[in-house]
C-alpha atoms as a PDB file:
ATOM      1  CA  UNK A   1     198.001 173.365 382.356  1.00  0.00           C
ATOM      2  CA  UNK A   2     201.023 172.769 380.469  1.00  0.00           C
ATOM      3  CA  UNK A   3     204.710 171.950 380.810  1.00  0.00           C
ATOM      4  CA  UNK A   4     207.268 173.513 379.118  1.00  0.00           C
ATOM      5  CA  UNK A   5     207.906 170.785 376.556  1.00  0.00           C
ATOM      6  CA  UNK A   6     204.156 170.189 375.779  1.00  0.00           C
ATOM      7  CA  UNK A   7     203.519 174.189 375.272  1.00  0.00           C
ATOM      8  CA  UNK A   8     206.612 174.606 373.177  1.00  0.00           C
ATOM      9  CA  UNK A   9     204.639 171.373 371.195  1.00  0.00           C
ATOM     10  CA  UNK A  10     201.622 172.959 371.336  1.00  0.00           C
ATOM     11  CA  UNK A  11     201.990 176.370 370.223  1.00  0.00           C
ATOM     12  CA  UNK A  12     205.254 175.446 367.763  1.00  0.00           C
ATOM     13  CA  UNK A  13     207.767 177.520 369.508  1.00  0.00           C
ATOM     14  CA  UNK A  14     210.741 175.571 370.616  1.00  0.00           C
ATOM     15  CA  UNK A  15     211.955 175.514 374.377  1.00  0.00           C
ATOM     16  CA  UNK A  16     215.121 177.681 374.261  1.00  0.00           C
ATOM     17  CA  UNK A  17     213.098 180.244 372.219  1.00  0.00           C
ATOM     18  CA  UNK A  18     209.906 180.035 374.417  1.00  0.00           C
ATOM     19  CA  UNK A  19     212.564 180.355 377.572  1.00  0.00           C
ATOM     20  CA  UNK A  20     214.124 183.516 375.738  1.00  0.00           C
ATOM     21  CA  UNK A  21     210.845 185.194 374.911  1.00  0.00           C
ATOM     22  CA  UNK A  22     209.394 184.937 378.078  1.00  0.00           C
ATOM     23  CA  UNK A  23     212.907 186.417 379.590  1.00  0.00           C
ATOM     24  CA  UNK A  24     213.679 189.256 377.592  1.00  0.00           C
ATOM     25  CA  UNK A  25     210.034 190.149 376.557  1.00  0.00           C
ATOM     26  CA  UNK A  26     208.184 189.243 379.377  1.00  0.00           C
ATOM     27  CA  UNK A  27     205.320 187.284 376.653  1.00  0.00           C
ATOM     28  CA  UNK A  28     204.128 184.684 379.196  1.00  0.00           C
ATOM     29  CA  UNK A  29     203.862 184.436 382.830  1.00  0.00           C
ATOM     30  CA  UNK A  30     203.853 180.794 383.739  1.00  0.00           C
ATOM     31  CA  UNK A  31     203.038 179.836 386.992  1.00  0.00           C
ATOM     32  CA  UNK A  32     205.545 177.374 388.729  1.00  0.00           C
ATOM     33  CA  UNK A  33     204.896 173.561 390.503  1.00  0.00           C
ATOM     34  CA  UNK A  34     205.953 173.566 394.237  1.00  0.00           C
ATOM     35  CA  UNK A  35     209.068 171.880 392.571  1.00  0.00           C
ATOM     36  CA  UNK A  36     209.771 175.030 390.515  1.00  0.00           C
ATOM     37  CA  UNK A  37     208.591 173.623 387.392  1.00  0.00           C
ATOM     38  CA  UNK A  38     207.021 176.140 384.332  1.00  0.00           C
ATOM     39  CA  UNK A  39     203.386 175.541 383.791  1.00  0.00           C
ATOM     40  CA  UNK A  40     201.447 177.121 380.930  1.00  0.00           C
ATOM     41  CA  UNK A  41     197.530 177.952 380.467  1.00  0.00           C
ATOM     42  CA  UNK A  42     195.967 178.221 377.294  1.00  0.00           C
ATOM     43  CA  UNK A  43     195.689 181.856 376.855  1.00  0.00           C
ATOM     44  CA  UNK A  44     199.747 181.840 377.028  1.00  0.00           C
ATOM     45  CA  UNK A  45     200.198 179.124 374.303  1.00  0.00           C
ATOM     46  CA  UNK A  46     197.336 181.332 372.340  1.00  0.00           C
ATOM     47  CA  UNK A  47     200.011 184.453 372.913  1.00  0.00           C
ATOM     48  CA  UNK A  48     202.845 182.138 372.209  1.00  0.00           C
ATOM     49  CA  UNK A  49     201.009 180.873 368.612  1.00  0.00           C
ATOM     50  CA  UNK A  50     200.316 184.522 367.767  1.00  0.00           C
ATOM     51  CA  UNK A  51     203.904 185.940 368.234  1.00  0.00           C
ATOM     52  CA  UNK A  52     205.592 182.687 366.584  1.00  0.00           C
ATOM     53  CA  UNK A  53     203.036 183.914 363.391  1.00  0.00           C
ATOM     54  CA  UNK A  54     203.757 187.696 363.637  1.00  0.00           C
ATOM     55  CA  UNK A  55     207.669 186.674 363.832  1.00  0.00           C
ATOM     56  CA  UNK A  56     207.179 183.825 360.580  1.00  0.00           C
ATOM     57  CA  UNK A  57     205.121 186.606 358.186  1.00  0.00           C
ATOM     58  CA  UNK A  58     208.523 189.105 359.185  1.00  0.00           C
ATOM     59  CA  UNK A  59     207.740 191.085 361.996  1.00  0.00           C
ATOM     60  CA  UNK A  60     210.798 191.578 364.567  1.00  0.00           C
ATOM     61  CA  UNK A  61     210.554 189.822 367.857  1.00  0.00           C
ATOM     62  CA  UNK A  62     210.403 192.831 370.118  1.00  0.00           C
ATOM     63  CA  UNK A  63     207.719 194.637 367.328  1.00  0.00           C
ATOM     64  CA  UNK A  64     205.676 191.234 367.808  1.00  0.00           C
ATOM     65  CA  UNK A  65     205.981 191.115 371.759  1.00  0.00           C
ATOM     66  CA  UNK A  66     205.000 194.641 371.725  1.00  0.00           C
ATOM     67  CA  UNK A  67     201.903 194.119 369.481  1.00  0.00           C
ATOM     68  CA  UNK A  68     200.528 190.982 371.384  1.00  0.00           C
ATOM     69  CA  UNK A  69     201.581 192.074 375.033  1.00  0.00           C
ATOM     70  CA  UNK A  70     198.956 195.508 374.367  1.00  0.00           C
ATOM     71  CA  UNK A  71     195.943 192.671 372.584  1.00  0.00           C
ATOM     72  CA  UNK A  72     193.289 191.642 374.353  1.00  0.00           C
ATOM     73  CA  UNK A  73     192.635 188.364 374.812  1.00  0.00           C
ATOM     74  CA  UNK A  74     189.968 188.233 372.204  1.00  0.00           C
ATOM     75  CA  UNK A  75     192.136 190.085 369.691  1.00  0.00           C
ATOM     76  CA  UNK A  76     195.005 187.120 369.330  1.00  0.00           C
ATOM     77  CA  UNK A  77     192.817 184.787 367.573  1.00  0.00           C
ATOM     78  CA  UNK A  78     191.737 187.844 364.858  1.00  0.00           C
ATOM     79  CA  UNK A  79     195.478 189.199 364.803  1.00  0.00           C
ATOM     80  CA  UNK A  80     196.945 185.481 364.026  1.00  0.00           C
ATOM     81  CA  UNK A  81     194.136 185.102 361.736  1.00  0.00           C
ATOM     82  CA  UNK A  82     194.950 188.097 359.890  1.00  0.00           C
ATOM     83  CA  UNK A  83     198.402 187.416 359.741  1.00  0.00           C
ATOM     84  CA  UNK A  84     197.642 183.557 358.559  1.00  0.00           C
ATOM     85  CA  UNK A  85     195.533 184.660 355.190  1.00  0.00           C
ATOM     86  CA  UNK A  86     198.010 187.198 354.228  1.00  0.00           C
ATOM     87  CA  UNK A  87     200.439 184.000 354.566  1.00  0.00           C
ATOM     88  CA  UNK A  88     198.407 181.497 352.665  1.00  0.00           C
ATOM     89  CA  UNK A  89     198.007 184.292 349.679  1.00  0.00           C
ATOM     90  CA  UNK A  90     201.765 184.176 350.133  1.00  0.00           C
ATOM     91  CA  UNK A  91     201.848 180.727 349.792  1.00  0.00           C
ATOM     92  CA  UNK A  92     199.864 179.732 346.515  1.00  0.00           C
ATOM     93  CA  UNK A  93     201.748 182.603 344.958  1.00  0.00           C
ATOM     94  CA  UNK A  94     205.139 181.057 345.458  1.00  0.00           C
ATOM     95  CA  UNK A  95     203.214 177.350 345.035  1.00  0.00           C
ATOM     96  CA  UNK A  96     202.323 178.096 341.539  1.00  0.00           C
ATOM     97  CA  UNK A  97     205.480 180.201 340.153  1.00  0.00           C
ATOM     98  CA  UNK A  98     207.183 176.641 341.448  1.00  0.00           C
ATOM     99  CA  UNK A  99     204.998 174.182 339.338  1.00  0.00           C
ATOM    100  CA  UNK A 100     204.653 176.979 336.794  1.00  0.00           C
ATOM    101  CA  UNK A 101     208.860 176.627 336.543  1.00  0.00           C
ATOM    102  CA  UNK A 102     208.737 172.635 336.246  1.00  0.00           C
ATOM    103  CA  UNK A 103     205.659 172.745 333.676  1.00  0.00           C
ATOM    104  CA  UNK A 104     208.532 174.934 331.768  1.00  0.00           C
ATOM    105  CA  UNK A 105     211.624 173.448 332.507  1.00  0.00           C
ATOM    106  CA  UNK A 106     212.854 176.717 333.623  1.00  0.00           C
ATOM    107  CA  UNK A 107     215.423 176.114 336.773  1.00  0.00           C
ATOM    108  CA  UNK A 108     215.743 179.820 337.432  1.00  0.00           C
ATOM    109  CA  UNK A 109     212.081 180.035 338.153  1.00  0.00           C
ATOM    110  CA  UNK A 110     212.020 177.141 340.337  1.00  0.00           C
ATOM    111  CA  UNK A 111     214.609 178.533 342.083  1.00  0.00           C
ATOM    112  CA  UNK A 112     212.962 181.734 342.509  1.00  0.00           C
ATOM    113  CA  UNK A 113     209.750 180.069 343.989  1.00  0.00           C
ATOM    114  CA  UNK A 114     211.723 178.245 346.497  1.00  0.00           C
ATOM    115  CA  UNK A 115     213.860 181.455 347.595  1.00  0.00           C
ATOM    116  CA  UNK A 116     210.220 183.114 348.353  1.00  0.00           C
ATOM    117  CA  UNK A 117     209.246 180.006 349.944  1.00  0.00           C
ATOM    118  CA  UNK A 118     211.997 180.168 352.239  1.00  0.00           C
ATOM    119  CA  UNK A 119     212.345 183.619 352.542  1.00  0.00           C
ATOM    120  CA  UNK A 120     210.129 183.915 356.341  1.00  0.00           C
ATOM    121  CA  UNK A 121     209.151 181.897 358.908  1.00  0.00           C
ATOM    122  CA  UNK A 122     210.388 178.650 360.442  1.00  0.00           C
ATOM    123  CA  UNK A 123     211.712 175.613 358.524  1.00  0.00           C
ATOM    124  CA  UNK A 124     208.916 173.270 360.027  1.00  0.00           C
ATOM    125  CA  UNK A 125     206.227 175.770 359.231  1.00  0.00           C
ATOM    126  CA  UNK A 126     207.451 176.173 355.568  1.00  0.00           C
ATOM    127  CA  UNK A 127     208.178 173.055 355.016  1.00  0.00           C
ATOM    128  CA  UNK A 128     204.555 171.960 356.143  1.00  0.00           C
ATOM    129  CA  UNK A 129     202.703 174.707 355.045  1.00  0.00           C
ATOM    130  CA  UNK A 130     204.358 175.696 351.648  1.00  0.00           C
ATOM    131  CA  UNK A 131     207.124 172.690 350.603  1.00  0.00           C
ATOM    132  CA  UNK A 132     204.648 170.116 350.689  1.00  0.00           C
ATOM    133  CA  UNK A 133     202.003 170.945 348.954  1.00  0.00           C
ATOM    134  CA  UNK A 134     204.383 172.809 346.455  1.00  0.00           C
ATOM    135  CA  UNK A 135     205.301 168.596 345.860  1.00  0.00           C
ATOM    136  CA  UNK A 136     201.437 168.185 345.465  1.00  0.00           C
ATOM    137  CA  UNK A 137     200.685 170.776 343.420  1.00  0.00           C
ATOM    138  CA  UNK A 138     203.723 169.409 341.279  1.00  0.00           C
ATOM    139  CA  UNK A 139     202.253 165.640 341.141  1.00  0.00           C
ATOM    140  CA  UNK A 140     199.087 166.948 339.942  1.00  0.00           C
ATOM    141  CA  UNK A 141     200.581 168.964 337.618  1.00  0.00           C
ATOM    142  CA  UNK A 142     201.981 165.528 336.074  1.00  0.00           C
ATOM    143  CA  UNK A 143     198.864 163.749 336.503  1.00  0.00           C
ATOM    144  CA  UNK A 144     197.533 166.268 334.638  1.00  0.00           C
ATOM    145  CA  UNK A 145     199.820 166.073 331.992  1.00  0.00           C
ATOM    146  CA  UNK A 146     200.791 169.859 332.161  1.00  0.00           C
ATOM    147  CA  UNK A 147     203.980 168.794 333.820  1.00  0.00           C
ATOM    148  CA  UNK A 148     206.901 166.725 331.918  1.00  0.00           C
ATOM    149  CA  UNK A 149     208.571 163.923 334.350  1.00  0.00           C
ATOM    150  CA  UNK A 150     211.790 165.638 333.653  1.00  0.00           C
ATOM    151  CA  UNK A 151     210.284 168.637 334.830  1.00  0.00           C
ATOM    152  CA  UNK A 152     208.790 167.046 337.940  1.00  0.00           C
ATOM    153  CA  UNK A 153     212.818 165.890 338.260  1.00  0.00           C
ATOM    154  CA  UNK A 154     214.092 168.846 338.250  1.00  0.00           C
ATOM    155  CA  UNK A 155     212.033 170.752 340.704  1.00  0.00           C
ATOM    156  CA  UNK A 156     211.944 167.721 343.008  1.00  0.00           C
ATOM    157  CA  UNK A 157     216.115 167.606 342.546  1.00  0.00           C
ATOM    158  CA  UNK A 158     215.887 171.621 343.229  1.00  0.00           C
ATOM    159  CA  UNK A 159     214.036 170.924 346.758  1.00  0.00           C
ATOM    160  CA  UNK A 160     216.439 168.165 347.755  1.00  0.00           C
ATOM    161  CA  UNK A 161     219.965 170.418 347.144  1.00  0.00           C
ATOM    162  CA  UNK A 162     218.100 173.344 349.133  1.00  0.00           C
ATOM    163  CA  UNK A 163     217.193 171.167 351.996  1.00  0.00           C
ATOM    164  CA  UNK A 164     220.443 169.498 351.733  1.00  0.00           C
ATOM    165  CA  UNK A 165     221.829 173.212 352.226  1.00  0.00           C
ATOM    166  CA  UNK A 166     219.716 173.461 355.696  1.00  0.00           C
ATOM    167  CA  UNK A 167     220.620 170.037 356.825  1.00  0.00           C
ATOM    168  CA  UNK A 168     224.379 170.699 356.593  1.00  0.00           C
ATOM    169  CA  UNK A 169     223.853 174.294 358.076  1.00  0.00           C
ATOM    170  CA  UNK A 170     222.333 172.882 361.057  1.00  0.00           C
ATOM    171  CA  UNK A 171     225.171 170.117 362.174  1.00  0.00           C
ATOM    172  CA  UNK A 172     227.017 172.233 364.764  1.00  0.00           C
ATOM    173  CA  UNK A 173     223.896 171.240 367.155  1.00  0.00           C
ATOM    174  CA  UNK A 174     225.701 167.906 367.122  1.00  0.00           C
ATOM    175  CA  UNK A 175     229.136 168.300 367.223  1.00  0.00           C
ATOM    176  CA  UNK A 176     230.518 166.105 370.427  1.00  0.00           C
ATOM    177  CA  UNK A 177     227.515 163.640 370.223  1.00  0.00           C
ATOM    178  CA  UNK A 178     228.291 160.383 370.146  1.00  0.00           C
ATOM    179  CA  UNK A 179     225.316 158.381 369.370  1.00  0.00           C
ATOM    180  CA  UNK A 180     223.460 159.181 366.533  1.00  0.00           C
ATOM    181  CA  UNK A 181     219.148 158.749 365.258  1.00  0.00           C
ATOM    182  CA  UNK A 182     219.666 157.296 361.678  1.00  0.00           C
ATOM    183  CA  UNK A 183     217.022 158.596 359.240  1.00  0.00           C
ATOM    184  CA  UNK A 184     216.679 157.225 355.785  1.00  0.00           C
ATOM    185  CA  UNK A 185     214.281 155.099 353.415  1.00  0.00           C
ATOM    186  CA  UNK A 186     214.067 151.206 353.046  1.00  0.00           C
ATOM    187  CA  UNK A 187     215.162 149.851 349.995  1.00  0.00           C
ATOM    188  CA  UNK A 188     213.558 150.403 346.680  1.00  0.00           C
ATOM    189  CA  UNK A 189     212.328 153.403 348.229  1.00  0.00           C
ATOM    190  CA  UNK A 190     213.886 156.846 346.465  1.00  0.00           C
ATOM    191  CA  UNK A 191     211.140 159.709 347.774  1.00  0.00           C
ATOM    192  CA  UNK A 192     213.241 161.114 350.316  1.00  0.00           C
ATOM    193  CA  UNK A 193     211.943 165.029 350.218  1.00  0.00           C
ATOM    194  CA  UNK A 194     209.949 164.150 353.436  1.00  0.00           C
ATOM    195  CA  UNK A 195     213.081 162.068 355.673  1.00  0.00           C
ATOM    196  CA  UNK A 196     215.168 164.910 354.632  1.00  0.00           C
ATOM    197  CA  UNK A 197     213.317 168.000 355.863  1.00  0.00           C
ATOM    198  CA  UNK A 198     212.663 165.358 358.978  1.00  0.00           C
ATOM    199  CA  UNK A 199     216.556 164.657 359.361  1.00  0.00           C
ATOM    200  CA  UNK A 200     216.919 168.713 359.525  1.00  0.00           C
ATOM    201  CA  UNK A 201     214.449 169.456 361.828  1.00  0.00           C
ATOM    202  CA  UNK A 202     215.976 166.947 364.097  1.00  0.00           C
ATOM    203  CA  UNK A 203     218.870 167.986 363.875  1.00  0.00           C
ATOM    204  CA  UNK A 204     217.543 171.924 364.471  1.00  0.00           C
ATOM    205  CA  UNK A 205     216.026 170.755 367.537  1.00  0.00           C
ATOM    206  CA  UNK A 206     219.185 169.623 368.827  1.00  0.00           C
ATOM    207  CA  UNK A 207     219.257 166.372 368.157  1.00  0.00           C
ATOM    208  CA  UNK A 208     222.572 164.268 366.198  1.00  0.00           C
ATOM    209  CA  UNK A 209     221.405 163.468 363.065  1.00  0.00           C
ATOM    210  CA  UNK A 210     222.558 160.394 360.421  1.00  0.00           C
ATOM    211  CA  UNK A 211     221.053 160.897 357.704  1.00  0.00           C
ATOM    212  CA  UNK A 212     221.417 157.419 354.677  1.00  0.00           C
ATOM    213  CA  UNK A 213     219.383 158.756 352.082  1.00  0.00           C
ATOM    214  CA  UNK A 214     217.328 156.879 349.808  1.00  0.00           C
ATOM    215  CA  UNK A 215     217.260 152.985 348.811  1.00  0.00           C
ATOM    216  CA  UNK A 216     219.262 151.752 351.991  1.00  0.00           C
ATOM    217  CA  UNK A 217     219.414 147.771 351.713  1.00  0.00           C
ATOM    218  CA  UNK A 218     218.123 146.284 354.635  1.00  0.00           C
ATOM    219  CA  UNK A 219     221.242 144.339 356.104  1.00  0.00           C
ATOM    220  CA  UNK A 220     223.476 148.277 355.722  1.00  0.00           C
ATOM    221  CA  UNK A 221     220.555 149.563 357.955  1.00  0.00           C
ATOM    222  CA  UNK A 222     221.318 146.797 360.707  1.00  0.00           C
ATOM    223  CA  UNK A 223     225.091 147.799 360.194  1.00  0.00           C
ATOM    224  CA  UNK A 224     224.920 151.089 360.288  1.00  0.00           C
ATOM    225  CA  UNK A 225     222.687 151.218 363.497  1.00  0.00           C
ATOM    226  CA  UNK A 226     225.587 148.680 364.970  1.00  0.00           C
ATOM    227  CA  UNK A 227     228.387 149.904 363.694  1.00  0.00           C
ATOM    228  CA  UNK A 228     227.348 154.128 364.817  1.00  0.00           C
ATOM    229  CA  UNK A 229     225.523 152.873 368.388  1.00  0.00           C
ATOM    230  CA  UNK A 230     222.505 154.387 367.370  1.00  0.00           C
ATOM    231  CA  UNK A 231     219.799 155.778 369.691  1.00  0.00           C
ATOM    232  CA  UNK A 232     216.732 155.421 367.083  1.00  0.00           C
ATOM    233  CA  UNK A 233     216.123 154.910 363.675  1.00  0.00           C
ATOM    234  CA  UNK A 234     213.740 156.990 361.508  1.00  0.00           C
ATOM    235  CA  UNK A 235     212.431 155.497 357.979  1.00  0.00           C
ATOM    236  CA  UNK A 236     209.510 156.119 356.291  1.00  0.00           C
ATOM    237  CA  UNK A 237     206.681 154.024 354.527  1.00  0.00           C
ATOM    238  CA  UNK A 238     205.015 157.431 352.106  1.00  0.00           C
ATOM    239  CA  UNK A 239     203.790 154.857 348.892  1.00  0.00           C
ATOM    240  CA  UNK A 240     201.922 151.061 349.461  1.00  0.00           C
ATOM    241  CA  UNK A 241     204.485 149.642 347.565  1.00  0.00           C
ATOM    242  CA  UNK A 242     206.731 151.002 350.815  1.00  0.00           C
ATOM    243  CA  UNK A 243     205.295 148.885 353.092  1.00  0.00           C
ATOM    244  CA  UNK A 244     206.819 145.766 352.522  1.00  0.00           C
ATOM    245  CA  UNK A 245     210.244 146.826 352.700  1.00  0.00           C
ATOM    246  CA  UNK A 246     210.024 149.396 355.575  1.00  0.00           C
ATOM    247  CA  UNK A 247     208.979 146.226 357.491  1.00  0.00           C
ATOM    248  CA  UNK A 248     211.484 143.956 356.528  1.00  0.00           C
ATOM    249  CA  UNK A 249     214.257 147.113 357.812  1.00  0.00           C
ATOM    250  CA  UNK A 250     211.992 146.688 360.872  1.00  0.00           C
ATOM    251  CA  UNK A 251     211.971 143.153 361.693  1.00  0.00           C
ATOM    252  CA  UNK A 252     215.829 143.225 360.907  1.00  0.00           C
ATOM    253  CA  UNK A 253     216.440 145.597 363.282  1.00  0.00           C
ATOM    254  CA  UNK A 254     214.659 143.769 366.180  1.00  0.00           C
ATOM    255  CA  UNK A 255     216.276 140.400 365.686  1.00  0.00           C
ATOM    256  CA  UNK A 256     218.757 141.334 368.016  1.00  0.00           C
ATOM    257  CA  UNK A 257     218.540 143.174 371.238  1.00  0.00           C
ATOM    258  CA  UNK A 258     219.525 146.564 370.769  1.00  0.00           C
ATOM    259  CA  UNK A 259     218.988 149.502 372.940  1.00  0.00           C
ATOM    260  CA  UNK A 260     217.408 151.230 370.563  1.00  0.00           C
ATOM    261  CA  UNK A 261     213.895 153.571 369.390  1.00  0.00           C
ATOM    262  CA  UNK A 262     212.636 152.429 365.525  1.00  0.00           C
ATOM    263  CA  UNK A 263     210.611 155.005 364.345  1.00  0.00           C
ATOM    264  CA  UNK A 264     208.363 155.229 360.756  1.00  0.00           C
ATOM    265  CA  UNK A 265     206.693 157.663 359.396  1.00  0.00           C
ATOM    266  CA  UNK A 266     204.641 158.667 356.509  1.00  0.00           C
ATOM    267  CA  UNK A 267     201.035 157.634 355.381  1.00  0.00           C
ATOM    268  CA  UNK A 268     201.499 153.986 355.958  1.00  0.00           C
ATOM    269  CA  UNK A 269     203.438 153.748 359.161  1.00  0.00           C
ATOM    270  CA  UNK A 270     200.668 151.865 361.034  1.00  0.00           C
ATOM    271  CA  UNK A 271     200.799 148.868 358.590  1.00  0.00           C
ATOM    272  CA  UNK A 272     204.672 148.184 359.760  1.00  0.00           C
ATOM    273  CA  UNK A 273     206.034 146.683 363.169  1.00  0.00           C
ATOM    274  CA  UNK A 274     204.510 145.470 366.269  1.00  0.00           C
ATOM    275  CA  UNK A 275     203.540 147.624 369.026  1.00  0.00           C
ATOM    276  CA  UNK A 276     206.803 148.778 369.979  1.00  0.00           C
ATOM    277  CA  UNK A 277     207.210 150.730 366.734  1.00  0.00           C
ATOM    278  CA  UNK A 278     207.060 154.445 367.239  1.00  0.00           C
ATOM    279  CA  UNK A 279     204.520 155.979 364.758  1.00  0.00           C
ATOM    280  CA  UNK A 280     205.550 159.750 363.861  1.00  0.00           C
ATOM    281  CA  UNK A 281     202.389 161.811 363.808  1.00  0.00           C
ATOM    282  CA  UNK A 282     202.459 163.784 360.448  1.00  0.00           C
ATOM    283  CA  UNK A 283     202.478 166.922 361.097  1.00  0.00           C
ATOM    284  CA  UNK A 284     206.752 167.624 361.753  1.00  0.00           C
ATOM    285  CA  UNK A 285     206.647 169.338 364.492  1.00  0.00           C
ATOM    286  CA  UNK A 286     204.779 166.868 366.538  1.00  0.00           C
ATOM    287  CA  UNK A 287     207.153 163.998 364.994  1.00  0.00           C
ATOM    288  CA  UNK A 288     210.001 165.495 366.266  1.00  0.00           C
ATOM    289  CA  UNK A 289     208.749 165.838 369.337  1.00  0.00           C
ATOM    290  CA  UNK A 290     207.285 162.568 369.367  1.00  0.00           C
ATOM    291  CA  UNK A 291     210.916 161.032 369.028  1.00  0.00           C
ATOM    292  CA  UNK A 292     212.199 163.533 371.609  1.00  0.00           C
ATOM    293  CA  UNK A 293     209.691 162.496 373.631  1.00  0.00           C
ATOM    294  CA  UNK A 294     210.788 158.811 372.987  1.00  0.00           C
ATOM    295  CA  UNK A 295     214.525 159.092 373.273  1.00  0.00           C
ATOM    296  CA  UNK A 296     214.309 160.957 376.672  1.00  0.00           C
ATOM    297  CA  UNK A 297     212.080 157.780 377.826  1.00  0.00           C
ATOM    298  CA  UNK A 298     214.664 155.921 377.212  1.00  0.00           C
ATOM    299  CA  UNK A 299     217.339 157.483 379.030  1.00  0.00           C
ATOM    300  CA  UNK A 300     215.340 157.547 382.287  1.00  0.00           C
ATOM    301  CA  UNK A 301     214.844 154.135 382.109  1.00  0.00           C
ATOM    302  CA  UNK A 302     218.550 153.277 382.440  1.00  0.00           C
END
C-alpha cells in the first residue's frame, strides 16, 4: 500500500490532480489509516498510470475516467500500451523533423518540431520522453557529421527560449515564498537544457524556484544561497569534465553551517560530495520528488 505522495510518485500524477480525479471522477477508491490517511493499492496506481496516458496522447479527463472506470483490470495494461506506441510513433516523428531542421539550419522547422513536441501531455513526460532524446538524436547527428555545430546551436538555443517560456509561465506557484531552491551549473559548465526543464518542474510542483543559469563561479553560488536564505541548492555534474567543479560549489557550500539541502544531478552526481549530498535520481519526476521529499525532512526536523 501506498501513500498519497508515493502513488502520485509512482504513477506520475501529481497530488492536487490525483486528489481532483479521485473527487470529481470517482478513478480510485483509496482506503484510509485509522488516522484518516489515503492509502493506495497497485491496481489504483495501474488506473492512475492509464488515465495520466489517455489524458497526455489528448483524450479529455472525464472521456479518460469514463474509458478506464468501464476496463477490466486486465485491459489497463493493453489500453496504456496501446496508447504508449501510438505516442512513441509520435515521438520519433517530431524527433527527426527537429534534427532534420538543425542538419538544415532551418529555424522554422525546428520550431515546428518543438510545437508538436509540446503540443500533449505533461511537461515532465515530454521533456523525458521526447526533449531529451530530441538533444541525443541532435549530438549524434553532429557526431555524425550530418549536423553543423551552428546548427546543433541553434536548435539547442531554440529548446532553451521555449523552456525559458514554461519556466516564467509557471512562477505564480511562488509568489509570497520567501526562501528559495537555487538551481544552476558550476562554473565552466554551459549545458543547462537539463537544470532548466528541472528548475520548471520544480517550480510546477509548487515549489520557489531560483534559477542562475549556466557557468555560476563558485564563491556567487555561496552568496547567492546566503544572501536569498536558500532551502536547497540544485546543480548538476552531466560531462566528466563537470565533476571537478560541481564539487568544489559543493565543498564551498558546506564550509559553513547552513540550514540547507545540496542537491546534484546528472550522470556523474555520485562522484561529488560526501554522504550528505542528495543524489537526484534521473528520471524528473522522481528528482523532484526526491527534493520534495528532502525539503519536507527538513522542516520536521525543526
Amino acid at each position: 500500500m501506498y501513500t498519497i505522495k508515493q502513488a502520485a510518485l509512482r504513477s506520475g500524477v501529481n497530488v492536487p490532480l490525483l486528489r481532483a480525479w479521485e473527487r470529481r471522477y470517482g478513478i480510485v477508491a483509496p482506503t484510509r489509516t485509522d488516522t484518516g490517511y489515503r492509502l493506495y493499492d497497485e491496481a489504483a496506481i495501474e488506473r492512475l498510470r492509464t488515465m495520466r496516458a489517455l489524458v497526455d496522447e489528448g483524450w479529455s479527463a472525464r472521456q479518460a475516467a469514463e474509458r478506464v472506470t468501464a476496463a477490466q483490470p486486465e485491459e489497463l495494461e493493453t489500453l496504456a500500451g496501446a496508447v504508449a506506441a501510438v505516442e512513441r510513433g509520435n515521438a520519433t516523428d517530431a524527433i527527426s523533423a527537429f534534427v532534420a531542421g538543425a542538419a538544415r539550419l532551418d529555424g522554422a522547422a525546428i520550431e515546428r518540431a518543438l510545437d508538436d513536441m509540446f503540443a500533449s501531455g505533461s511537461f515532465e513526460r515530454i521533456v523525458e520522453d521526447r526533449l531529451y532524446p530530441a538533444l541525443e538524436g541532435l549530438g549524434e547527428g553532429w557526431a555524425r557529421g550530418e549536423v553543423d555545430v551552428a546548427g546543433e546551436h541553434a536548435a539547442s538555443s531554440a529548446v532553451v527560449r521555449r523552456l525559458s517560456m514554461i519556466f516564467d509561465a509557471a512562477a505564480a506557484a511562488e509568489a509570497d515564498a520567501p526562501r528559495p531552491v537555487l538551481v544552476g551549473l558550476p562554473p565552466g559548465v554551459r549545458h543547462e537544457v537539463a537544470a532548466l526543464a528541472y528548475a520548471t518542474a520544480l517550480r510546477r510542483a509548487g515549489i520557489p524556484v531560483l534559477y542562475l543559469g549556466a557557468d555560476v563561479p563558485v564563491a556567487s553560488w555561496v552568496a547567492a544561497a546566503d544572501r536569498t536564505n536558500a532551502r536547497a541548492v540544485a546543480l548538476g555534474a552531466v560531462m566528466t569534465d563537470d565533476v571537478a567543479a560541481a564539487d568544489a560549489v559543493v565543498s564551498a557550500l558546506r564550509e559553513a553551517p547552513r540550514d540547507l539541502v545540496v542537491a546534484v544531478g546528472g550522470r556523474h552526481a555520485e562522484l561529488i560530495g560526501n554522504g550528505d549530498v542528495l543524489r537526484l535520481p534521473e528520471r524528473l519526476r522522481d528528482a523532484v520528488g526526491a527534493l520534495a521529499d528532502a525539503l519536507e525532512a527538513t522542516n520536521s526536523l525543526r
